[in-house]
C-alpha atoms as a PDB file:
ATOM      1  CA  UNK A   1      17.367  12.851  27.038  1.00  0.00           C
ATOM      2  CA  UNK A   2      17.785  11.524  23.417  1.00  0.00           C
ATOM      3  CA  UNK A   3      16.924  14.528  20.706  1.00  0.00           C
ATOM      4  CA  UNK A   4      16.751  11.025  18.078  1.00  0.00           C
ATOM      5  CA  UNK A   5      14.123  11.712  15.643  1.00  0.00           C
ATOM      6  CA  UNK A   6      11.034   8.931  16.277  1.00  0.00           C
ATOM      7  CA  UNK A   7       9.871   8.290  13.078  1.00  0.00           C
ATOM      8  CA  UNK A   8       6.876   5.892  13.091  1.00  0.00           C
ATOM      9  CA  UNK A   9       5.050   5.147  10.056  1.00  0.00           C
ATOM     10  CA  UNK A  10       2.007   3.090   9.679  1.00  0.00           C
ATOM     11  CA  UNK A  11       1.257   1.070   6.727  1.00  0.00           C
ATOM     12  CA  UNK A  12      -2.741   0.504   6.023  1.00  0.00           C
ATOM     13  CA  UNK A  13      -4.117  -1.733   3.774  1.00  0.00           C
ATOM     14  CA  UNK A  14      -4.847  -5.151   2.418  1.00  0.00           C
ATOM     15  CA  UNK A  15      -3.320  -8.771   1.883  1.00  0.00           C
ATOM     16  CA  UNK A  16      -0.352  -6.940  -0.186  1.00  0.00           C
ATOM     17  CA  UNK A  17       0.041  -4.514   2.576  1.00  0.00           C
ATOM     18  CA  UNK A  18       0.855  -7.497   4.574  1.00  0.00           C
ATOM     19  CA  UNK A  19       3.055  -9.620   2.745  1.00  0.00           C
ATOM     20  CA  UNK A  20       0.611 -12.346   1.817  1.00  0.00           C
ATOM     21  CA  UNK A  21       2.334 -14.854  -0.220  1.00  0.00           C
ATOM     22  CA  UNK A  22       6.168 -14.023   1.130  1.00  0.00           C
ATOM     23  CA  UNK A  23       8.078 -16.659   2.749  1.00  0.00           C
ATOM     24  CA  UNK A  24      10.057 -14.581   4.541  1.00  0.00           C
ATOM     25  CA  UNK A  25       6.886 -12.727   6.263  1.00  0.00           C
ATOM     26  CA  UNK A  26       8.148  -9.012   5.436  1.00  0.00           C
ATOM     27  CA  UNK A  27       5.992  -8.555   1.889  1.00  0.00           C
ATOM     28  CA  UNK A  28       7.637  -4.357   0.369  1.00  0.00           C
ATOM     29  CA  UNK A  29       6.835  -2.596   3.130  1.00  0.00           C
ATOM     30  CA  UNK A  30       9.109  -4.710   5.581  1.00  0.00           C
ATOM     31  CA  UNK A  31      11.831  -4.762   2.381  1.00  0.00           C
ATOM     32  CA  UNK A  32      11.106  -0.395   2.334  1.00  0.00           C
ATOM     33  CA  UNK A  33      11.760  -0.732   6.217  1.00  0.00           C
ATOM     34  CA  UNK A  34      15.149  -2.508   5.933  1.00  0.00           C
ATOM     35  CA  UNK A  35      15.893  -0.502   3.011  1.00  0.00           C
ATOM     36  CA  UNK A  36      15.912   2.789   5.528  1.00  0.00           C
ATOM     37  CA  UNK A  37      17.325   1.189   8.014  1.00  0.00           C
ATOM     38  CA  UNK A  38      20.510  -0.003   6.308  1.00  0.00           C
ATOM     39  CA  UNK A  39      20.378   3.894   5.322  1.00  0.00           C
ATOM     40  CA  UNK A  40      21.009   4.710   9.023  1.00  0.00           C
ATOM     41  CA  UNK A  41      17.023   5.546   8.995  1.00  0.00           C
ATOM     42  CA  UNK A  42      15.715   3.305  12.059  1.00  0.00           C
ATOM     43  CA  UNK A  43      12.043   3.403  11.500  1.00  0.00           C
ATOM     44  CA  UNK A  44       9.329   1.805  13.994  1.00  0.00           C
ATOM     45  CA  UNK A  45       7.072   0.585  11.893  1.00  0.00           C
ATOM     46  CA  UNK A  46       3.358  -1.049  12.196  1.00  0.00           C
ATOM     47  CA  UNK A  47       1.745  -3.277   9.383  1.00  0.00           C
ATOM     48  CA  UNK A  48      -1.954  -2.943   9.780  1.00  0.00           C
ATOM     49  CA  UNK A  49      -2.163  -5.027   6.199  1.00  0.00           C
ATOM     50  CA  UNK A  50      -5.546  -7.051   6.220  1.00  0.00           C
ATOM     51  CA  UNK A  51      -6.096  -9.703   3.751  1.00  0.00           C
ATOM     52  CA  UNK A  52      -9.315  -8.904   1.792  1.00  0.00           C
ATOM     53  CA  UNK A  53      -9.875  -5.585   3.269  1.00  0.00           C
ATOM     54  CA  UNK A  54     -11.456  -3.244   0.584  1.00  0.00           C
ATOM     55  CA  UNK A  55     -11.048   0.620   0.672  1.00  0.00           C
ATOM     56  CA  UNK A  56     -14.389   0.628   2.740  1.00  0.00           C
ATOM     57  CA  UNK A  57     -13.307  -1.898   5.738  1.00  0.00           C
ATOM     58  CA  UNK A  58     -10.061   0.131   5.742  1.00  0.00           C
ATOM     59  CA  UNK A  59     -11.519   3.567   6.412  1.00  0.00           C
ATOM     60  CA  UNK A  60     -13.635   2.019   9.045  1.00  0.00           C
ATOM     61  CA  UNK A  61     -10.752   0.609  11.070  1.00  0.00           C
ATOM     62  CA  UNK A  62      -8.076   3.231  10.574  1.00  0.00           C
ATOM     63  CA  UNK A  63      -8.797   5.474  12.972  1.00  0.00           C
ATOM     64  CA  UNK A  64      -8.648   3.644  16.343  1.00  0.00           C
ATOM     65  CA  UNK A  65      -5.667   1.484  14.843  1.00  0.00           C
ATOM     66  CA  UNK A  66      -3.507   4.557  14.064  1.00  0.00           C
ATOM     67  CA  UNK A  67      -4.342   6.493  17.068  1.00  0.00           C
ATOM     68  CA  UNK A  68      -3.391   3.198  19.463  1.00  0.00           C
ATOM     69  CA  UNK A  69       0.267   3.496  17.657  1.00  0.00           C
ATOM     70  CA  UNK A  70       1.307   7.396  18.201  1.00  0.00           C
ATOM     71  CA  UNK A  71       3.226   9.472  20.308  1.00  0.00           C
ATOM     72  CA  UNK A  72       3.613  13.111  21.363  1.00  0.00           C
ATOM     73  CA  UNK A  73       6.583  14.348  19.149  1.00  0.00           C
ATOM     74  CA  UNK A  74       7.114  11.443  16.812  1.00  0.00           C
ATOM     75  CA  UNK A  75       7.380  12.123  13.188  1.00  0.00           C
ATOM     76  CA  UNK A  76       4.422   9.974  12.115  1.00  0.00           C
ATOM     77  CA  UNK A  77       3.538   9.086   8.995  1.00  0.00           C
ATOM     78  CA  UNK A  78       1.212   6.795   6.696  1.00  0.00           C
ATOM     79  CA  UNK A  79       1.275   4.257   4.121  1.00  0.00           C
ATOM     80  CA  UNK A  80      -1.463   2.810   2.089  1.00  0.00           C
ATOM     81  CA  UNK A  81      -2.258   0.799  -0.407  1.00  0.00           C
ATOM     82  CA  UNK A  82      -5.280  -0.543  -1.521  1.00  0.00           C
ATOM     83  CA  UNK A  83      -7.610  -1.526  -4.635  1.00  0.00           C
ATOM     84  CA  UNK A  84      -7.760  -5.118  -5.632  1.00  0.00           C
ATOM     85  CA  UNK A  85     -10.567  -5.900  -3.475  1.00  0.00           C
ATOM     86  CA  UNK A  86     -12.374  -2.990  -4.408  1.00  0.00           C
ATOM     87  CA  UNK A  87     -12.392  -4.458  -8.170  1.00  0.00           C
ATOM     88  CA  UNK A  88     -13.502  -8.006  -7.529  1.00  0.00           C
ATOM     89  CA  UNK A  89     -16.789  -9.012  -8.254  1.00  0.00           C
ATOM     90  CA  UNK A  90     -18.687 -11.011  -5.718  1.00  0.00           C
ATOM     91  CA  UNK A  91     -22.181 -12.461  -5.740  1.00  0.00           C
ATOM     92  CA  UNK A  92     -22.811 -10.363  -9.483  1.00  0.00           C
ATOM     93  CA  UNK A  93     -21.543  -7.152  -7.844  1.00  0.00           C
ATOM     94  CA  UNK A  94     -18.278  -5.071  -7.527  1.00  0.00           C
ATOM     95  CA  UNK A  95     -17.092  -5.219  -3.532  1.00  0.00           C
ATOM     96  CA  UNK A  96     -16.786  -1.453  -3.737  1.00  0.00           C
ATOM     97  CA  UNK A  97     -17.943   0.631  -6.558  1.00  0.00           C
ATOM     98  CA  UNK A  98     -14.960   2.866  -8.461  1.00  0.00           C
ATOM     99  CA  UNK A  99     -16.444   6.117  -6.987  1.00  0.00           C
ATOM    100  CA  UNK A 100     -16.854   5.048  -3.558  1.00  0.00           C
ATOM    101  CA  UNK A 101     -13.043   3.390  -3.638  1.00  0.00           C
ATOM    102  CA  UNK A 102     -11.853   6.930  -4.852  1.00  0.00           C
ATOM    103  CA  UNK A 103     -13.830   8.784  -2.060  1.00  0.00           C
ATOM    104  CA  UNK A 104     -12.574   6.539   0.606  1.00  0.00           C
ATOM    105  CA  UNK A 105      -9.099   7.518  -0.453  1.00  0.00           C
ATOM    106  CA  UNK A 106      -9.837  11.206  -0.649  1.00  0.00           C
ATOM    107  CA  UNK A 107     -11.718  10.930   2.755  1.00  0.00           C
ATOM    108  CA  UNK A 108      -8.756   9.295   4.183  1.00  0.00           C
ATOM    109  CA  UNK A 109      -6.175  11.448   3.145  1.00  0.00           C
ATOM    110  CA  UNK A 110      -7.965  14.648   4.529  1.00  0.00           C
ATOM    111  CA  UNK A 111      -9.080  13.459   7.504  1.00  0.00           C
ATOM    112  CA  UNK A 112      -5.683  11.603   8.581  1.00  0.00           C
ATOM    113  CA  UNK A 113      -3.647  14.703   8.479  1.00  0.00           C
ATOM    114  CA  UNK A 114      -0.552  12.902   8.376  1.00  0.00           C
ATOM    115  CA  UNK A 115       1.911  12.832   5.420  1.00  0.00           C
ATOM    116  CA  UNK A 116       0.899   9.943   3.541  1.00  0.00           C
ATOM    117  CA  UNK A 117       2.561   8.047   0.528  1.00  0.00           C
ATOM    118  CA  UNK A 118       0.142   6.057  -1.553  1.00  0.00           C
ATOM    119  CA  UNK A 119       1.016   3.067  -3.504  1.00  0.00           C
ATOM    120  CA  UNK A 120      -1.411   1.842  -6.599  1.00  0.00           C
ATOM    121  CA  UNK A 121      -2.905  -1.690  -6.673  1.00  0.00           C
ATOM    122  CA  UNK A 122      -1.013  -4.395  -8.246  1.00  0.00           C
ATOM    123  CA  UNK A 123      -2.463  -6.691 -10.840  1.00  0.00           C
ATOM    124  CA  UNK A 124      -3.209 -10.294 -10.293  1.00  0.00           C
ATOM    125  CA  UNK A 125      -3.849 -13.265 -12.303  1.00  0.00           C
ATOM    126  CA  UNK A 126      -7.558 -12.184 -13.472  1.00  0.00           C
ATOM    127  CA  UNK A 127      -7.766  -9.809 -16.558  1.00  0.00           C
ATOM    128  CA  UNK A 128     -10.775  -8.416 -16.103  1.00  0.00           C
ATOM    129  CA  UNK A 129     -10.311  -7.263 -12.794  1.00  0.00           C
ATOM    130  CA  UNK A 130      -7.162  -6.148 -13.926  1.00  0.00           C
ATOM    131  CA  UNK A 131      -8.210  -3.705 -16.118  1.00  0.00           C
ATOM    132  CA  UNK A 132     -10.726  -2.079 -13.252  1.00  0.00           C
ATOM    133  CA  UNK A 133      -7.586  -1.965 -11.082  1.00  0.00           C
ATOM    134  CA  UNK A 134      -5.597   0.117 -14.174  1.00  0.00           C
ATOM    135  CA  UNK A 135      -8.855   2.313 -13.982  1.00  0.00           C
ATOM    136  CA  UNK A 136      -9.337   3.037 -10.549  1.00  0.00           C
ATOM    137  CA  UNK A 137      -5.129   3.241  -9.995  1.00  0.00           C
ATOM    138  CA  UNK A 138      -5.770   6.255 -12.451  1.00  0.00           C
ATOM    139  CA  UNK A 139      -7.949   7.864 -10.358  1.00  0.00           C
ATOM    140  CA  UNK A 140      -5.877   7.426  -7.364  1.00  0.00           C
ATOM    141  CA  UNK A 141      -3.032   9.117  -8.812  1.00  0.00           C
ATOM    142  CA  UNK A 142      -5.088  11.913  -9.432  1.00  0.00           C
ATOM    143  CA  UNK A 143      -6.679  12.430  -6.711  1.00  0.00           C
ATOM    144  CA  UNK A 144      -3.076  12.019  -4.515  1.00  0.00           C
ATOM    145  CA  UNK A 145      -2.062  14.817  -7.030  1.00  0.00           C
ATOM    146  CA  UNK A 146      -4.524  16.857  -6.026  1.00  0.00           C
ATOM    147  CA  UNK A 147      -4.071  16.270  -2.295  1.00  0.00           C
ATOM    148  CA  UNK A 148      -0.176  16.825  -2.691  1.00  0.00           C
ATOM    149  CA  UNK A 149       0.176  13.610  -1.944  1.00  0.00           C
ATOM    150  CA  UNK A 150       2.984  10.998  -3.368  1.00  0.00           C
ATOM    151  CA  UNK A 151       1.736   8.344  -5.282  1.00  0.00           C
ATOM    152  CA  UNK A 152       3.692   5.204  -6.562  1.00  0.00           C
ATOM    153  CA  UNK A 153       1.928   3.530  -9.481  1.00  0.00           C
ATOM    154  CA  UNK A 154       2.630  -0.078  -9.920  1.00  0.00           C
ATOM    155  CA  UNK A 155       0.453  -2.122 -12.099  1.00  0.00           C
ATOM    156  CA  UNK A 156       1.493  -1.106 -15.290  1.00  0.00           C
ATOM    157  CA  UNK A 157       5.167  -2.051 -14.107  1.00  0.00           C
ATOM    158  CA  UNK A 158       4.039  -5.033 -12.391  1.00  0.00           C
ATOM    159  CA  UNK A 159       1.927  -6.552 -15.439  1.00  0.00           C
ATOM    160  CA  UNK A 160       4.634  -6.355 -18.069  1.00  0.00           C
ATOM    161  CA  UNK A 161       6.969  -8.133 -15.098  1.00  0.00           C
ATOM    162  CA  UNK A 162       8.001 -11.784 -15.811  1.00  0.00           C
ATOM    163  CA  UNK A 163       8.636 -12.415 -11.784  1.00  0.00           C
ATOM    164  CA  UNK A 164       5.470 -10.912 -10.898  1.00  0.00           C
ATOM    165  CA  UNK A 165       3.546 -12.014 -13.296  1.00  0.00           C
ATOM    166  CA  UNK A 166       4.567 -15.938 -12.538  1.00  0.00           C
ATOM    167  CA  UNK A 167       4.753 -16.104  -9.253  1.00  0.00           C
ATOM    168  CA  UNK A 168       1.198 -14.928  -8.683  1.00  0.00           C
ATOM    169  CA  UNK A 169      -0.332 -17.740 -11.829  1.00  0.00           C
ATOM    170  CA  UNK A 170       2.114 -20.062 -10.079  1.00  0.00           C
ATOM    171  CA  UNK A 171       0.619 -19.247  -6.588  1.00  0.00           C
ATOM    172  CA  UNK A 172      -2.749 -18.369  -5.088  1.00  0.00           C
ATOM    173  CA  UNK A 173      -3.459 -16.541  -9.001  1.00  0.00           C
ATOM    174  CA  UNK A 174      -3.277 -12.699  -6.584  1.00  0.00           C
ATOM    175  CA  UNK A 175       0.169 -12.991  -4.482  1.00  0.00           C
ATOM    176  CA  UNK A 176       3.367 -13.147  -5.382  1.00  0.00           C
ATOM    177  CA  UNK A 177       6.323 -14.698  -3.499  1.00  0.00           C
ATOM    178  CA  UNK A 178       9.492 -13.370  -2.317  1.00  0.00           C
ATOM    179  CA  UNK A 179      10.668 -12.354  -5.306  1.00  0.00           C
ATOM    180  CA  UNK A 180       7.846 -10.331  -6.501  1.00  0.00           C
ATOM    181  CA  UNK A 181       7.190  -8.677  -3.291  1.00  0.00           C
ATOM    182  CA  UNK A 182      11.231  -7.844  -4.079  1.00  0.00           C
ATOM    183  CA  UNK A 183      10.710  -6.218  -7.043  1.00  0.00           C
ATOM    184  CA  UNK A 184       7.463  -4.515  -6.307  1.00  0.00           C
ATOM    185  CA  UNK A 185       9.538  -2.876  -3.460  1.00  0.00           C
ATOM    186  CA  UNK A 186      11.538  -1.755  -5.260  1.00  0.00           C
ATOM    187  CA  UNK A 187       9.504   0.440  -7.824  1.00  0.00           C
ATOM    188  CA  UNK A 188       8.538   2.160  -4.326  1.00  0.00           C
ATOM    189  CA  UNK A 189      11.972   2.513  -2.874  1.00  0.00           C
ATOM    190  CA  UNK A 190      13.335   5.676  -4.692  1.00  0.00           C
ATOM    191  CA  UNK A 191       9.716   7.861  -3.725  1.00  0.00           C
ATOM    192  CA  UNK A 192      10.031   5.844  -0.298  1.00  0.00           C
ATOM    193  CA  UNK A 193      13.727   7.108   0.021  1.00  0.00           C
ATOM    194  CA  UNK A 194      13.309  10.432  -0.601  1.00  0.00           C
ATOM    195  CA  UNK A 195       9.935  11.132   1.591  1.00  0.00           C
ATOM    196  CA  UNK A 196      11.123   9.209   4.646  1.00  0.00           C
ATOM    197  CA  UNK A 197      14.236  11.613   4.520  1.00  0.00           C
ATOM    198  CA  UNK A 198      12.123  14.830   4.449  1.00  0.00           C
END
């Protein structure tokens, strides 16, 4: 019987949680995958990404998603990501007010009980929302600090980069292509590296 550790993690979120926008179909978490793999990590890993899913429609569906995808003794673990949704306006309202968005993430993170790594919101092509994603990416890094918790901030990276920054005004104005998703991988890689290996 093979003693090879299973290590299965799940990565929860929205449209950038599933590659939206990537021509190759992989988006960072498939480039963090391949990144552990060519590390002699294999990792089995599930992309439960869903474009325009908000904090709120993510807490609702993790559950029965995550439990459908472990095993007895696997070293199982969680990504997620989430945050732009939650700071568009629709119909003269935000989707998800800032305090709800940063109780779903505490709620989440307590009641998974899995190691999690969290990765901020990106910014898109839309200033104003923008600048509630720079907010409420605050909050989630401090409330991942205060669950022990690793957090990856992005958007401040990710706004002053050229490749981001045109591939998402040259595409849908929130996704970027290949390249971005490249680069936004690989602000995550080093914290990605270093938790898959623990």
């Amino acid at each position: 019987m093979s003693t090879a550790r299973d290590l299965r993690v799940i990565a929860l979120g929205d449209s950038f949680v599933a590659g939206v926008g990537d021509p190759d179909c992989r988006g960072w978490f498939g480039r963090l995958v391949s990144a552990a793999g060519r590390r002699g990590i294999p990792t089995t890993a599930y992309n439960l990404g869903v474009r325009r899913d908000t904090s709120r429609e993510v807490l609702q569906r993790w559950e029965r998603e995550v439990a459908a995808r472990r095993a007895p003794a696997s070293d199982e673990r969680l990504v997620v990501s989430f945050g732009v949704n939650d700071s568009i306006v629709e119909d003269g309202a935000l989707r998800v007010d800032p305090d709800e968005s940063v109780a779903n993430l505490q709620r989440l993170l307590t009641d998974a009980g899995l190691p999690t790594l969290v990765v901020g919101p990106p910014p898109i092509a839309d200033g104003p929302v923008n600048r509630r994603v720079v907010a409420l990416s605050a909050r989630f890094r401090d409330v991942c600090a205060a669950a022990g918790a690793p957090f990856v901030e992005v958007v401040h990276d990710l706004a002053d980069d050229d490749v981001w920054t045109t591939e998402v005004r040259d595409g849908d104005g929130a996704h970027p292509g290949a390249a971005g998703h490249d680069h936004l991988a690989a602000l995550v890689l080093p914290t990605w590296l270093g938790w898959i290996g623990t």
